[in-house]
Protein backbone atom coordinates (compact mmCIF):
# COMPACT_ATOMS: atom_id res chain seq x y z
CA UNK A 1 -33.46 -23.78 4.71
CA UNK A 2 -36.80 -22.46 5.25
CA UNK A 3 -38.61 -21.48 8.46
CA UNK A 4 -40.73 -24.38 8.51
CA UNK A 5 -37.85 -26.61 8.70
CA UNK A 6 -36.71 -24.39 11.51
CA UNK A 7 -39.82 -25.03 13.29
CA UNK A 8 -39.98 -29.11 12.47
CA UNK A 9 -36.80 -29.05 14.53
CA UNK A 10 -37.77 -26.97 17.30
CA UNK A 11 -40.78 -29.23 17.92
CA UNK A 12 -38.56 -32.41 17.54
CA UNK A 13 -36.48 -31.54 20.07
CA UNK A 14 -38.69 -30.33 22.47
CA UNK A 15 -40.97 -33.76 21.94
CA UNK A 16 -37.67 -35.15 23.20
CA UNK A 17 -37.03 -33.13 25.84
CA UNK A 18 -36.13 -36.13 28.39
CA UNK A 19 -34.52 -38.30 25.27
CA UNK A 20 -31.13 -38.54 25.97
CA UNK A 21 -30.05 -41.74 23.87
CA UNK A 22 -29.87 -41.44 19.87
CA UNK A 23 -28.73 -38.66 17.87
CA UNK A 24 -29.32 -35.12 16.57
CA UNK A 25 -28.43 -34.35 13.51
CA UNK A 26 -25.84 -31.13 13.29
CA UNK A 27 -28.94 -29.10 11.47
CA UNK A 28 -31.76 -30.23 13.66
CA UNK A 29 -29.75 -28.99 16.79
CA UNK A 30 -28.16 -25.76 15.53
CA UNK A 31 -31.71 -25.04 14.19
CA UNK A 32 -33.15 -25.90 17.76
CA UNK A 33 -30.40 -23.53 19.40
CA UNK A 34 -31.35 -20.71 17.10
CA UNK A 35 -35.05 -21.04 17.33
CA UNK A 36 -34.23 -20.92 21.19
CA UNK A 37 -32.16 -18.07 20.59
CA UNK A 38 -34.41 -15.81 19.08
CA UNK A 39 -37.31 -16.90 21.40
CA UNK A 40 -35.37 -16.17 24.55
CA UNK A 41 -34.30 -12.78 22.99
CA UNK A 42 -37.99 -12.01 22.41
CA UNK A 43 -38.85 -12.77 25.30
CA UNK A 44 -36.27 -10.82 27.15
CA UNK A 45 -37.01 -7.61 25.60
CA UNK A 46 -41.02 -7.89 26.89
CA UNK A 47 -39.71 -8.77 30.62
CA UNK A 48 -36.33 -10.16 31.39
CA UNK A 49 -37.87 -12.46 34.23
CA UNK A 50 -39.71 -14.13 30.86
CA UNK A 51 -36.83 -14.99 29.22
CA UNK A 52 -35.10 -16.28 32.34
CA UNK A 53 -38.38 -18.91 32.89
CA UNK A 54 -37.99 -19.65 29.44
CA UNK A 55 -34.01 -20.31 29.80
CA UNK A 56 -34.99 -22.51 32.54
CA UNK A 57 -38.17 -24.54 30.81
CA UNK A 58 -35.93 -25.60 27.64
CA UNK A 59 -32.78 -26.47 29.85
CA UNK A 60 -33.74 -30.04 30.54
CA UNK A 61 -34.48 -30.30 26.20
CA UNK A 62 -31.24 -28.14 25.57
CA UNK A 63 -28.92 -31.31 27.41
CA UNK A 64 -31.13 -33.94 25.75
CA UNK A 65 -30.61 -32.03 22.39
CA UNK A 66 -26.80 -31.71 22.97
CA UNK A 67 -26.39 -35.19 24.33
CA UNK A 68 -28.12 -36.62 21.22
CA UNK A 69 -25.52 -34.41 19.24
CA UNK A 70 -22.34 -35.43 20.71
CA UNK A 71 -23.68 -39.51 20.15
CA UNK A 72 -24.26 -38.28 16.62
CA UNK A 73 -20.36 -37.78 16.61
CA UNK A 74 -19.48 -41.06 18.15
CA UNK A 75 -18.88 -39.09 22.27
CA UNK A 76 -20.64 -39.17 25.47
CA UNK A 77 -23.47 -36.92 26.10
CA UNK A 78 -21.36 -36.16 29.58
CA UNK A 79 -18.74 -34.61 27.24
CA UNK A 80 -20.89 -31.43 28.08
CA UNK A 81 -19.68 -30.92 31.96
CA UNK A 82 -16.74 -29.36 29.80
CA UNK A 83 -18.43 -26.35 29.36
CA UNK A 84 -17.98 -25.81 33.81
CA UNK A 85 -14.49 -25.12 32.59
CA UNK A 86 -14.15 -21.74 32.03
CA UNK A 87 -13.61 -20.31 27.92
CA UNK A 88 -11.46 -23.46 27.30
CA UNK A 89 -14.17 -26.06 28.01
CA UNK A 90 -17.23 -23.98 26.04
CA UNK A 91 -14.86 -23.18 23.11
CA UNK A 92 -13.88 -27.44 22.94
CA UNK A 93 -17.96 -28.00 23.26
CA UNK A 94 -18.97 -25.58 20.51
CA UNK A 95 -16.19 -27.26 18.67
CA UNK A 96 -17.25 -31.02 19.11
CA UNK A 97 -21.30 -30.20 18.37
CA UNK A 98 -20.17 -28.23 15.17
CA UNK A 99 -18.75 -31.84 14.07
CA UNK A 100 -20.16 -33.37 11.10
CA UNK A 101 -21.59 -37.25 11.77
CA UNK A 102 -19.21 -39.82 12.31
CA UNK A 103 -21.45 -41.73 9.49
C-alpha cells in the first residue's frame, strides 16, 4: 500500500466526519487511525497542547469512522461505549474493528 492510498483514506474519512450510517472498509479505517496516529505524534512533539486540539478536532470523524467499521461487520456503531470498560472493553473493540467484512 502506498502513501497515496494512505492519504485517499484519511480524506475519506474526514469528508465523513458526521457520517455515521454505511461502512468502512477494515483498510480505509486502520489507514485513517494510522494517518491520525502519526499526525497527532507530530504534532505532539512541536507542542503537546497541538496534539491535544488535534485529538479533539478528529474525535467526532474517529466515532463516525469506527461506527461505519463495526456496520461493515454486521454490529452497532454503539458497540464502541465498550471501550468505557476498562482493558476488557478496548481489547473486545480492537478485536471486533480488526474483523474482516461480513460480505
Amino acid at each position: 500500500m502506498d502513501a497515496q492510498t494512505f492519504l485517499d483514506s484519511y480524506v475519506t474519512c474526514i469528508k465523513k466526519y458526521s457520517d455515521f450510517a454505511g461502512i468502512a472498509k477494515r483498510q480505509e479505517f486502520w489507514s485513517f487511525v494510522l494517518v491520525n496516529f502519526l499526525i497527532s505524534v507530530g504534532l505532539s512533539f512541536l507542542w503537546r497542547f497541538l496534539g491535544s486540539i488535534y485529538g479533539l478536532a478528529v474525535l467526532v470523524p474517529s466515532l463516525a469512522a469506527g461506527a461505519r467499521r463495526l456496520h461493515d461487520i454486521g454490529k452497532s456503531g454503539w458497540w464502541q461505549l465498550l471501550v468505557l470498560i476498562p482493558l476488557v472493553g478496548w481489547i473486545y473493540v480492537i478485536y471486533l474493528l480488526a474483523q474482516p467484512s461480513r460480505d
